[in-house]
N, C-alpha and C. Protein backbone atom coordinates (compact mmCIF):
# COMPACT_ATOMS: atom_id res chain seq x y z
N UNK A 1 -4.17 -34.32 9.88
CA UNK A 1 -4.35 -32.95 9.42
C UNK A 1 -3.37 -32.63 8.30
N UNK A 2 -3.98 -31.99 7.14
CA UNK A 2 -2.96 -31.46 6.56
C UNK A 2 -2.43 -30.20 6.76
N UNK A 3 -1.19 -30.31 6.26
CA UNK A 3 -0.14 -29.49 6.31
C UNK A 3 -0.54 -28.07 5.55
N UNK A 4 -1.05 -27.20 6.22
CA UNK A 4 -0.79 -25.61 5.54
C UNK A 4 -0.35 -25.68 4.58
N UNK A 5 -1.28 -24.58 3.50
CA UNK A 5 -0.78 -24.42 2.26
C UNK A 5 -0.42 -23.21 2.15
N UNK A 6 1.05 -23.38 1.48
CA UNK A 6 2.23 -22.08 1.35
C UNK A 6 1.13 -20.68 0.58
N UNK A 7 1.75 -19.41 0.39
CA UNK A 7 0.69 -18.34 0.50
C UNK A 7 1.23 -18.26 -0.78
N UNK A 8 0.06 -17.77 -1.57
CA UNK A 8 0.04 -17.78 -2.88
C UNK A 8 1.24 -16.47 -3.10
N UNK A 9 1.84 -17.01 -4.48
CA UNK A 9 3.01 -16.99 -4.99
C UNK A 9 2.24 -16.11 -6.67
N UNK A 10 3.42 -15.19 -6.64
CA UNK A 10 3.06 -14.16 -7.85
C UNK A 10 3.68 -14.98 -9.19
N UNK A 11 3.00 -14.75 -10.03
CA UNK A 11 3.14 -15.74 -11.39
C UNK A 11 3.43 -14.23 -12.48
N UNK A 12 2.89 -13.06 -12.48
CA UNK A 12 2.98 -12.01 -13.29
C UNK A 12 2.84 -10.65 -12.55
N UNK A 13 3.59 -9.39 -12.68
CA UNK A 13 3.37 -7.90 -12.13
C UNK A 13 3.47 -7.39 -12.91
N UNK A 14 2.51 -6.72 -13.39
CA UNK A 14 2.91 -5.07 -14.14
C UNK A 14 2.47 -3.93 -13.58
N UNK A 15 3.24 -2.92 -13.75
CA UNK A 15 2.98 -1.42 -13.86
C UNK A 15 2.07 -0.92 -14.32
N UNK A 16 0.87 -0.48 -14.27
CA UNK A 16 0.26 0.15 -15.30
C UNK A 16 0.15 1.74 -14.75
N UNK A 17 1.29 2.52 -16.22
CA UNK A 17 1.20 4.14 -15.47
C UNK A 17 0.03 4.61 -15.23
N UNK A 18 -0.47 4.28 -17.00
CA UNK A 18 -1.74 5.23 -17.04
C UNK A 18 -2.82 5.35 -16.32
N UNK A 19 -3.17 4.02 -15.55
CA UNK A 19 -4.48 3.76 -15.26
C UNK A 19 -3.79 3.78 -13.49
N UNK A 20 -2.57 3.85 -13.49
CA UNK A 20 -2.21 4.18 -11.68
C UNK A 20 -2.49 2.62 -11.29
N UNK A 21 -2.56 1.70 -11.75
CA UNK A 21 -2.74 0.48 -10.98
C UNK A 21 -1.25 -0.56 -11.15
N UNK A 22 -1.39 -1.48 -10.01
CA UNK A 22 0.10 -2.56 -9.80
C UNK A 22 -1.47 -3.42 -10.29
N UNK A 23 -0.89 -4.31 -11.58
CA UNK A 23 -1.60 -5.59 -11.92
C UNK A 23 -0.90 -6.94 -11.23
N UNK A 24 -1.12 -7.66 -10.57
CA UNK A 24 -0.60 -9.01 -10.06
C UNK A 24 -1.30 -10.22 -10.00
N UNK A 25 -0.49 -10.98 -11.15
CA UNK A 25 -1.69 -12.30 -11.13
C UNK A 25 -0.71 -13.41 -9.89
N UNK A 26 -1.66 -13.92 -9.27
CA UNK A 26 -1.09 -15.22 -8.37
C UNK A 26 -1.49 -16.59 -9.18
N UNK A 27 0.21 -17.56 -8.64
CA UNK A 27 -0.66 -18.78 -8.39
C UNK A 27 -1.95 -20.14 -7.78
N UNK A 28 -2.73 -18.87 -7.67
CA UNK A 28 -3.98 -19.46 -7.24
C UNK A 28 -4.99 -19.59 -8.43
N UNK A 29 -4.37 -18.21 -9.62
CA UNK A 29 -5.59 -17.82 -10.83
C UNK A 29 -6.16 -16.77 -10.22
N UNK A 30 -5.92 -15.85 -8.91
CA UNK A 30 -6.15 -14.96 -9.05
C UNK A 30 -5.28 -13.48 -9.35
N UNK A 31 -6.43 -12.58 -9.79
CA UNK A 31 -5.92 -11.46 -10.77
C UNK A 31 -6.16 -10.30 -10.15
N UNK A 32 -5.55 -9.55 -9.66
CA UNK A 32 -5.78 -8.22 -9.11
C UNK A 32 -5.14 -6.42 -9.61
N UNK A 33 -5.70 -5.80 -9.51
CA UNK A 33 -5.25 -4.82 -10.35
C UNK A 33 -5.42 -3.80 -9.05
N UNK A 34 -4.39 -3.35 -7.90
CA UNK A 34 -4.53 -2.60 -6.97
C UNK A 34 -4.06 -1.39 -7.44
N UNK A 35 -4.89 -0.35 -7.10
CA UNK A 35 -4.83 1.39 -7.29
C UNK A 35 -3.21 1.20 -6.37
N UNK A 36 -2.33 2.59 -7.24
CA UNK A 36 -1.32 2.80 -6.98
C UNK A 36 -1.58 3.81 -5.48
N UNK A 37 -2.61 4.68 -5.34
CA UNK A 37 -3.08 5.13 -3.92
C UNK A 37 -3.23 4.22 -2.84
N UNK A 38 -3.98 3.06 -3.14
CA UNK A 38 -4.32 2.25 -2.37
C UNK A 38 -3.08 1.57 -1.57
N UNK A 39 -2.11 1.17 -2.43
CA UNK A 39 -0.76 0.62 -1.99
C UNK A 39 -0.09 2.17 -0.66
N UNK A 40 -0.17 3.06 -1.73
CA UNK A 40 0.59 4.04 -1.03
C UNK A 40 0.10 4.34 0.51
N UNK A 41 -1.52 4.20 0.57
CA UNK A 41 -2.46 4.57 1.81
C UNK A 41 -1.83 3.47 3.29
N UNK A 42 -1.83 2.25 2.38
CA UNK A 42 -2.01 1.38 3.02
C UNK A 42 -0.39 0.87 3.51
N UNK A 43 0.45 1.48 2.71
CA UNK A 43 2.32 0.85 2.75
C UNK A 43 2.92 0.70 4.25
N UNK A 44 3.46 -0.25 4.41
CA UNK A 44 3.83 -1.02 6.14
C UNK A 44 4.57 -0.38 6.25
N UNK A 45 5.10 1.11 5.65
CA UNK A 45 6.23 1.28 5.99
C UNK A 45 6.15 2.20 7.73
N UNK A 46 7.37 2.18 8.66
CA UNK A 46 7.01 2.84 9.84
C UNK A 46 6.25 4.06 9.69
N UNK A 47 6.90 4.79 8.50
CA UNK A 47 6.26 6.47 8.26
C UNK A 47 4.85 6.06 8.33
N UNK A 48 4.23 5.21 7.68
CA UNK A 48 2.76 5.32 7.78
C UNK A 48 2.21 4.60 8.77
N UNK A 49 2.72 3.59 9.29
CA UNK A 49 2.53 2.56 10.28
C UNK A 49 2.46 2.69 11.55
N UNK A 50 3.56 3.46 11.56
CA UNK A 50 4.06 4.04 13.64
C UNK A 50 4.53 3.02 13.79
N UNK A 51 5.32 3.24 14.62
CA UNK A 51 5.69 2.27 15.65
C UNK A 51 5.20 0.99 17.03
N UNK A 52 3.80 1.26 16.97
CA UNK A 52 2.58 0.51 17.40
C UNK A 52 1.38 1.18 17.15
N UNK A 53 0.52 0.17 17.75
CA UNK A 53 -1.03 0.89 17.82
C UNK A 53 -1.71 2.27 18.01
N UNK A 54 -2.43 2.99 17.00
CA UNK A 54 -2.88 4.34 17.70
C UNK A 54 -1.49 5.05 16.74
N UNK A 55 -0.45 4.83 16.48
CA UNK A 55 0.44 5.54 15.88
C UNK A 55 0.49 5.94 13.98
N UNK A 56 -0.23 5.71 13.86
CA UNK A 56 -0.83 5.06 12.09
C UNK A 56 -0.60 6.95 11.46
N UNK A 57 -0.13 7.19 11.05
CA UNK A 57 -0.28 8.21 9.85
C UNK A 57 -1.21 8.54 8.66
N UNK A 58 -2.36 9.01 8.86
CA UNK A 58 -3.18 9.18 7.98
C UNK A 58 -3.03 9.65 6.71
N UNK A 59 -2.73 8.85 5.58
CA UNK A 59 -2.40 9.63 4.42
C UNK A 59 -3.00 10.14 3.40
N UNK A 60 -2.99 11.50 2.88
CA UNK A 60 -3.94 12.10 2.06
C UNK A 60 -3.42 12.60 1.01
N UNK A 61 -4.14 13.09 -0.13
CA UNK A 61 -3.91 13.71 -1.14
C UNK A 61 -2.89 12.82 -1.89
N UNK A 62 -3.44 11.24 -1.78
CA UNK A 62 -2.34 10.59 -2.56
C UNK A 62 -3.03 10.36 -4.11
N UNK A 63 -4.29 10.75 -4.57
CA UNK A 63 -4.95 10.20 -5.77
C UNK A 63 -4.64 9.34 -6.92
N UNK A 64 -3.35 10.85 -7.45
CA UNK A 64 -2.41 10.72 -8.17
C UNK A 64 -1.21 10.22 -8.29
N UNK A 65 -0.60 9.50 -6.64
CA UNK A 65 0.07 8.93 -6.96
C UNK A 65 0.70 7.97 -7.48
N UNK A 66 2.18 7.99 -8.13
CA UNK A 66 2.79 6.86 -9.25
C UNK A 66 3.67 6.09 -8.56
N UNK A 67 3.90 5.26 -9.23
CA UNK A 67 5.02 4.48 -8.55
C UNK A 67 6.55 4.59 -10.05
N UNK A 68 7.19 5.35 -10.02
CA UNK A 68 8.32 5.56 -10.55
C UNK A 68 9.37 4.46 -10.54
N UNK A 69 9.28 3.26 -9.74
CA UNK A 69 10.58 2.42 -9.61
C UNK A 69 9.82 0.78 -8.83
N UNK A 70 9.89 -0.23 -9.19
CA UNK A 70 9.56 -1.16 -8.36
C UNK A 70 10.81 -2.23 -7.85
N UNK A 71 11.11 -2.63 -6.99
CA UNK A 71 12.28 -3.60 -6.81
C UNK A 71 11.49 -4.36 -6.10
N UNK A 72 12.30 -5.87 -6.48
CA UNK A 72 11.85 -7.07 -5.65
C UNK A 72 12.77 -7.30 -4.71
N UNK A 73 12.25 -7.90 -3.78
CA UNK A 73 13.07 -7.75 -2.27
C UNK A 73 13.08 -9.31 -2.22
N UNK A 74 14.30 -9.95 -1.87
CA UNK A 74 14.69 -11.18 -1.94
C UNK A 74 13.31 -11.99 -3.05
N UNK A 75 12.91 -12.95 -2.18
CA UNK A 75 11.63 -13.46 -3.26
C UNK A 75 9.88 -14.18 -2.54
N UNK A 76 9.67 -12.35 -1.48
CA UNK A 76 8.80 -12.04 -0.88
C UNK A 76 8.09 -11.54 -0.99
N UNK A 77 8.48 -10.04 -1.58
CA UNK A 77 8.09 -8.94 -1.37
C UNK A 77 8.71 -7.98 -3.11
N UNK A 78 7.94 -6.64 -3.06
CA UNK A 78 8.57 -5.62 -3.74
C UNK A 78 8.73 -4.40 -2.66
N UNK A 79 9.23 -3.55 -3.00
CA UNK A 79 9.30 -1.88 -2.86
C UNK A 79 9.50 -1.01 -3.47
N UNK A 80 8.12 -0.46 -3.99
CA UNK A 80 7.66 0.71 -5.01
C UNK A 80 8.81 1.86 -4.16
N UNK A 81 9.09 2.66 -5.61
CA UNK A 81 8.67 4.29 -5.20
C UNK A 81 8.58 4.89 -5.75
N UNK A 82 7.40 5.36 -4.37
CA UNK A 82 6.40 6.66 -5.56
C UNK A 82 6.69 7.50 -5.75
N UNK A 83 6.01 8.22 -6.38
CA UNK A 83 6.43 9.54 -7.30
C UNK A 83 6.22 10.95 -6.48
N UNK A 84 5.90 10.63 -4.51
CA UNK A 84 6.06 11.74 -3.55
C UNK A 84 7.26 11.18 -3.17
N UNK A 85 7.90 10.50 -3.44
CA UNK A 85 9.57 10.00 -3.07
C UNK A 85 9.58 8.98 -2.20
N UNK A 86 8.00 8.48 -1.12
CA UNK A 86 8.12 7.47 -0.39
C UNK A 86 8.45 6.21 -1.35
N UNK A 87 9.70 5.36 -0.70
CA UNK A 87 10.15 4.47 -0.96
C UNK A 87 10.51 3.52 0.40
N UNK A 88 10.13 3.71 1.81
CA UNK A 88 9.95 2.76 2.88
C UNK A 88 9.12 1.62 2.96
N UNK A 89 8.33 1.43 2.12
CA UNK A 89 7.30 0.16 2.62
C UNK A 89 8.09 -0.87 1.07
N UNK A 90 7.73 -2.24 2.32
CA UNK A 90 8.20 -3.65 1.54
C UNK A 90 6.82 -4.30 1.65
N UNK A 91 6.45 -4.38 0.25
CA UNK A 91 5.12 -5.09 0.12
C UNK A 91 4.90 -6.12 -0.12
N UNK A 92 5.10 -6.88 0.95
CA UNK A 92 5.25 -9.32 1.08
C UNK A 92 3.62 -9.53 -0.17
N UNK A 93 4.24 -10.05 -0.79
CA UNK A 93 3.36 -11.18 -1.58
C UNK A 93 1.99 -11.80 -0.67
N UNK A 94 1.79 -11.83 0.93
CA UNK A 94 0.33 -11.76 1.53
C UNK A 94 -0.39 -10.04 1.38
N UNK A 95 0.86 -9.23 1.63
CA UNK A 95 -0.13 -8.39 1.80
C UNK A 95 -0.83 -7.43 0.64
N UNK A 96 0.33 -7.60 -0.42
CA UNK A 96 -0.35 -7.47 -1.89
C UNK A 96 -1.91 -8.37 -2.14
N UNK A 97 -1.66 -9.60 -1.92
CA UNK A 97 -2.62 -10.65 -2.01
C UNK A 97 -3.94 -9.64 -1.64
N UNK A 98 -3.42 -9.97 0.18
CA UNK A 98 -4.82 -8.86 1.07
C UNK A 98 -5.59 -7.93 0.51
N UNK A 99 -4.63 -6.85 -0.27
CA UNK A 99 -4.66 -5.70 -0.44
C UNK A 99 -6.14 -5.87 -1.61
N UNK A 100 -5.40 -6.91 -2.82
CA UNK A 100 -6.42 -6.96 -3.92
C UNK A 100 -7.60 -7.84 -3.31
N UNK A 101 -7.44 -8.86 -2.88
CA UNK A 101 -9.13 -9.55 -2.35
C UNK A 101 -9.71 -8.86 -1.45
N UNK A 102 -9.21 -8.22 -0.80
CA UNK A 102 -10.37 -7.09 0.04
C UNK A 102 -10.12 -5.70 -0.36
N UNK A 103 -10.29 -5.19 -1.19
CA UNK A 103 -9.43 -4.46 -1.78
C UNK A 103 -10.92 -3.15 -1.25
N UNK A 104 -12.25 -3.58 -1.01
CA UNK A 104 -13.53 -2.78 -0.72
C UNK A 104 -13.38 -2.29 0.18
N UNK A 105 -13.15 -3.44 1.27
CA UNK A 105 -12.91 -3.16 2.80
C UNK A 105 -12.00 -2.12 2.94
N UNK A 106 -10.75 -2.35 2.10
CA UNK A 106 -9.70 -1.51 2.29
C UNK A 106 -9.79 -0.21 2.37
N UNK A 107 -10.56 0.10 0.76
CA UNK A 107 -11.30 1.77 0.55
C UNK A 107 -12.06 1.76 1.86
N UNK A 108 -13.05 1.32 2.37
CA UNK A 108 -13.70 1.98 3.04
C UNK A 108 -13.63 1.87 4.67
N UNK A 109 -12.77 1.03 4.77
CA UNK A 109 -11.82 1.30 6.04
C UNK A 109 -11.22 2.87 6.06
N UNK A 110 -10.23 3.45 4.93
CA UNK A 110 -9.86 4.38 4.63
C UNK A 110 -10.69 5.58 4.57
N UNK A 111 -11.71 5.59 4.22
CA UNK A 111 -12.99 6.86 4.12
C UNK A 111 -13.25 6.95 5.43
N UNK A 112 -13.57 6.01 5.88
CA UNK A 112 -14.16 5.82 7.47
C UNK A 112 -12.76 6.89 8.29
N UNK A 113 -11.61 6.06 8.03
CA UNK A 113 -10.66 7.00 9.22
C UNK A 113 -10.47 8.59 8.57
N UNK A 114 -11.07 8.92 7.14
CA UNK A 114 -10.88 9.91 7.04
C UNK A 114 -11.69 10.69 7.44
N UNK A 115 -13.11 10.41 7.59
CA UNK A 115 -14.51 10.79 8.00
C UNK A 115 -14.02 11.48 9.95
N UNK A 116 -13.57 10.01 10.08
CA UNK A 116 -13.58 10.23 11.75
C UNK A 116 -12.77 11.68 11.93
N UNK A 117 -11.48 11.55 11.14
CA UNK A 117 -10.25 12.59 11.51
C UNK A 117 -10.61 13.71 10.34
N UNK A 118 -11.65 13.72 10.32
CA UNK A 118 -12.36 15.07 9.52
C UNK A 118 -11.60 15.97 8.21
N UNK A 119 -11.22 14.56 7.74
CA UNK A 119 -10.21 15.21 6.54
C UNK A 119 -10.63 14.12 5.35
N UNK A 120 -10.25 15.22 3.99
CA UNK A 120 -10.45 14.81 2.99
C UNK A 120 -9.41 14.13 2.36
N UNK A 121 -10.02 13.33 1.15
CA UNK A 121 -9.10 12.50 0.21
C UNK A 121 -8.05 13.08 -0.60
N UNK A 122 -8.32 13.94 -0.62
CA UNK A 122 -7.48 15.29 -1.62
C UNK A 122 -6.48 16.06 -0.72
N UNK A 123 -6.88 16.24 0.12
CA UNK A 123 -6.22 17.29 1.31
C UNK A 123 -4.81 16.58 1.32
N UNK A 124 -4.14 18.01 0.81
CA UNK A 124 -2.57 17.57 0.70
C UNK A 124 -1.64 17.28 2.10
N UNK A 125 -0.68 16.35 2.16
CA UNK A 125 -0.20 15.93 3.37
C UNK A 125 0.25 17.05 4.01
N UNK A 126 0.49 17.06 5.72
CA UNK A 126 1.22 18.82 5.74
C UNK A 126 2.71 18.26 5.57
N UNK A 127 3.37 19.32 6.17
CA UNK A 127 5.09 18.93 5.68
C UNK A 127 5.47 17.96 6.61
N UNK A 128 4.89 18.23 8.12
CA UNK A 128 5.52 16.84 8.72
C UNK A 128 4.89 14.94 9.00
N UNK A 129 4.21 15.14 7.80
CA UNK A 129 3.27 13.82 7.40
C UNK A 129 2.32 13.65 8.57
N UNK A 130 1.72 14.75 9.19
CA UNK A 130 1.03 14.21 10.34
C UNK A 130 1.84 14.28 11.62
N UNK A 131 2.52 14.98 11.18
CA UNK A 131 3.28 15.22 13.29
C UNK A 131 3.98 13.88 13.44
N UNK A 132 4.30 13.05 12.83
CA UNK A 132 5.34 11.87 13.47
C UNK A 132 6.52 12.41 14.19
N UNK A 133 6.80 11.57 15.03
CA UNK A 133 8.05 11.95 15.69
C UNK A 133 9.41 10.90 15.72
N UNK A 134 9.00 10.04 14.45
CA UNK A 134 10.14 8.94 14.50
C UNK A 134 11.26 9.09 13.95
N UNK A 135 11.63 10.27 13.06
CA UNK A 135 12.75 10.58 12.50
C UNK A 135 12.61 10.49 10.66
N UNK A 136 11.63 9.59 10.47
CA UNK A 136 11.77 8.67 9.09
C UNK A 136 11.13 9.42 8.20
N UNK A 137 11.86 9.62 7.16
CA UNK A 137 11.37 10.92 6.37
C UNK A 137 11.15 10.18 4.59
């Protein structure tokens, strides 16, 4: 059997303000251009994550959001922050990957939980992001 092949490795990132997208090419040759919402919807950080299952923070009214700052985190990951001040999520080089090759699923995973929890894409967050109770602001 062969030996697992290591997870594709970022070769180029850019910013793009205007158009709200993180461009990231991998060493595989693939090219992805993920919506700066999409990152934000989707960010591992606990605030949006919970602390387990069923705990997930539904996030809204992100359309417009920017990412103001990117840092690379050892040589894994980055951590945006956006321009609502979240700066908690570390985004590993798989799940960027994830993010852009299913990038359909992703949106409409997202519509779907907004459909269910009867809220819109626009609908601004309230002040306590959804009632969390973890402290993480």
């Amino acid at each position: 059997m062969a030996a697992p092949l290591p997870p594709p490795q970022p070769t180029a990132l850019t910013l793009h303000q205007s158009s709200k997208v993180l461009e990231i090419t991998f060493d595989d040759g693939r090219n992805f251009r993920i919506p700066f919402e999409l990152m934000r919807v989707y960010s591992p950080s606990a605030e949006v994550q919970g602390h387990g299952p069923g705990q997930e923070v539904l996030q809204t009214g992100m359309r417009n959001v920017g990412i103001d700052s990117i840092e690379l985190v050892g040589h894994y990951a980055v951590q945006p922050r956006f321009s609502d001040g979240h700066d908690s999520g570390i985004f590993t080089w798989e799940l960027l990957y994830r993010l852009g090759a299913q990038e359909a699923e992703h949106w409409a995973r997202y519509e779907e939980r907004l459909k269910k929890a009867g809220l819109e894409r626009d609908l601004p967050m309230s002040p306590k992001g959804g009632g969390g109770t973890c402290g993480h602001h």
